[in-house]
Protein backbone atom coordinates (compact mmCIF):
# COMPACT_ATOMS: atom_id res chain seq x y z
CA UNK A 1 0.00 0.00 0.00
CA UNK A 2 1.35 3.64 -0.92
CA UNK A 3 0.28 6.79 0.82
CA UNK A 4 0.03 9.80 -1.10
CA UNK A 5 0.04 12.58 0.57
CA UNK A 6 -0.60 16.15 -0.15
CA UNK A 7 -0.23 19.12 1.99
CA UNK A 8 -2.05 22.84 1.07
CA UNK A 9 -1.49 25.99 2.44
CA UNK A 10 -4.59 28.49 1.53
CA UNK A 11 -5.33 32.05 2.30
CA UNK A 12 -7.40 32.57 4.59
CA UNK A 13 -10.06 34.79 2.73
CA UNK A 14 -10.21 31.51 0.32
CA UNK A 15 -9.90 28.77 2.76
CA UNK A 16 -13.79 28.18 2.87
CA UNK A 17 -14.41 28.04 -0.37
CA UNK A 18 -10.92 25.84 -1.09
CA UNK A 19 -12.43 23.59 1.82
CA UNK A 20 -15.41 23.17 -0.31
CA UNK A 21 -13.71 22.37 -3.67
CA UNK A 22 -11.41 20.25 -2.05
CA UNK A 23 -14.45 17.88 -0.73
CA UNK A 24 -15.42 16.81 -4.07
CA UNK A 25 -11.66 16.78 -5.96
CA UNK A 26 -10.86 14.03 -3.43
CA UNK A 27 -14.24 12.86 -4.08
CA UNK A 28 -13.19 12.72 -7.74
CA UNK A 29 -9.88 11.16 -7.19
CA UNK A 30 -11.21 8.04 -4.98
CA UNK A 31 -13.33 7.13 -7.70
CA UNK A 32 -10.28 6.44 -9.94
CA UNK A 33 -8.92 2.82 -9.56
CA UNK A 34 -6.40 1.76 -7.02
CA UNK A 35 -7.72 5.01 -4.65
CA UNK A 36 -8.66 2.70 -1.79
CA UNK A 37 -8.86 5.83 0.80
CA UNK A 38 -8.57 9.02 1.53
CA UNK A 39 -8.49 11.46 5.20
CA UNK A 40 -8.92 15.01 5.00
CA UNK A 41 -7.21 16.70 7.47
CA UNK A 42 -6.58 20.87 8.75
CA UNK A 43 -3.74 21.41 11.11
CA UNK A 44 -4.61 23.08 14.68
CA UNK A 45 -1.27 23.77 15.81
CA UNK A 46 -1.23 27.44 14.01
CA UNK A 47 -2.20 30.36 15.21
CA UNK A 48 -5.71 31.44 14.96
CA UNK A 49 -4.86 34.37 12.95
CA UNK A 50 -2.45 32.79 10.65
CA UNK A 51 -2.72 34.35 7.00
CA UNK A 52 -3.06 30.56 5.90
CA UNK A 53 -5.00 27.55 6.89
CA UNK A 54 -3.34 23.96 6.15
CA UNK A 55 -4.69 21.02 5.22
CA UNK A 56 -3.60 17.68 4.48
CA UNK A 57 -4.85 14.73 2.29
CA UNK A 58 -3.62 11.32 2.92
CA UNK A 59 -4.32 9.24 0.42
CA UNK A 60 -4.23 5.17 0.42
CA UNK A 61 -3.46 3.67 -3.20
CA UNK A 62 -2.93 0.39 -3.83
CA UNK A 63 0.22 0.24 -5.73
CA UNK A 64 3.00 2.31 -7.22
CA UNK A 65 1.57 1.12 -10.42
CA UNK A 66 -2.01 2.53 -9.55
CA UNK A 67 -0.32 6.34 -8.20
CA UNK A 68 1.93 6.18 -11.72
CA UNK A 69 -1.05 5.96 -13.86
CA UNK A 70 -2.99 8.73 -11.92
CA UNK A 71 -0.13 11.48 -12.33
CA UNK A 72 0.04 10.47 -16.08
CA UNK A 73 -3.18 10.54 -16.83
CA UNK A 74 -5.26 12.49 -14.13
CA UNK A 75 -3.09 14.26 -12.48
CA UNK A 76 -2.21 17.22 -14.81
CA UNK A 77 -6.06 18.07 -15.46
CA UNK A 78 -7.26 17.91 -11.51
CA UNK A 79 -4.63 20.11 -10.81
CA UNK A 80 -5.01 22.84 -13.40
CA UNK A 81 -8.63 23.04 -12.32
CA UNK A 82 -7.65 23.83 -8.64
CA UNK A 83 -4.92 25.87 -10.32
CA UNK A 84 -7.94 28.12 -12.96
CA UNK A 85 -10.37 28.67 -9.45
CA UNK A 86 -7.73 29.58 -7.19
CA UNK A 87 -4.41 30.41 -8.96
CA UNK A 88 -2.16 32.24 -6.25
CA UNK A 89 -4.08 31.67 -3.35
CA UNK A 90 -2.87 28.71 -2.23
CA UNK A 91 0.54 26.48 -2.82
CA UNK A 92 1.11 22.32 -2.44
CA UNK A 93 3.24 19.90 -1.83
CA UNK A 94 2.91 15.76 -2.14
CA UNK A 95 4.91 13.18 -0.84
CA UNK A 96 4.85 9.58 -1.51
CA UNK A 97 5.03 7.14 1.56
CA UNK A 98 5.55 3.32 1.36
CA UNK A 99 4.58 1.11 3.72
CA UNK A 100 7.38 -1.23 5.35
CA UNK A 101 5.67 -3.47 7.46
C-alpha cells in the first residue's frame, strides 16, 4: 500500500471556499482505480490568525503502479482546475510514503 500525501497551504479569505472544492476533488480522485482511501485533514497547531489555513490529504493507493497511472493521466487536469479557481491563493506539496511493514 502507498500513501500519497498532499499538503495545502490556503489564504485565509479563500480557505472556505478551497475547503469546499477540495471535498469533491478528493471525491473525484477516490473514484479512480487503485484510490482505496482518503483522510482530510486541517492542522490546529497554528495560530488562529495565521494568513493561511493547512490542510492535508492522505491518500491510500494500492500500488505504485495505480499512483503512476494517476499522475500520467489524471493528475495534470485535476490540478489545473484547482490551479484556474484559485491560482495564487494557495501552494502544495505531495509526498509519496511506502509502507514497510
Amino acid at each position: 500500500m502507498i500513501v500519497y500525501e498532499v499538503s495545502i497551504e490556503v489564504d485565509r479569505d479563500t480557505a472556505e471556499a478551497y475547503a469546499d472544492w477540495l471535498r469533491d476533488h478528493v471525491a473525484q480522485i477516490l473514484r479512480l482505480d487503485g484510490f482505496v482511501q482518503a483522510q482530510r485533514y486541517e492542522r490546529s497547531d497554528l495560530p488562529a490568525d495565521a494568513p493561511r489555513r493547512s490542510f492535508v490529504i492522505a491518500y491510500r493507493v494500492r500500488d505504485q503502479a495505480a499512483l503512476d497511472t494517476y499522475f500520467a493521466e489524471h493528475a495534470p487536469a485535476l490540478r489545473a482546475d484547482g490551479e484556474r479557481r484559485f491560482g495564487g491563493r494557495f501552494s502544495a506539496s505531495r509526498r509519496v510514503l511506502r509502507e514497510l511493514d
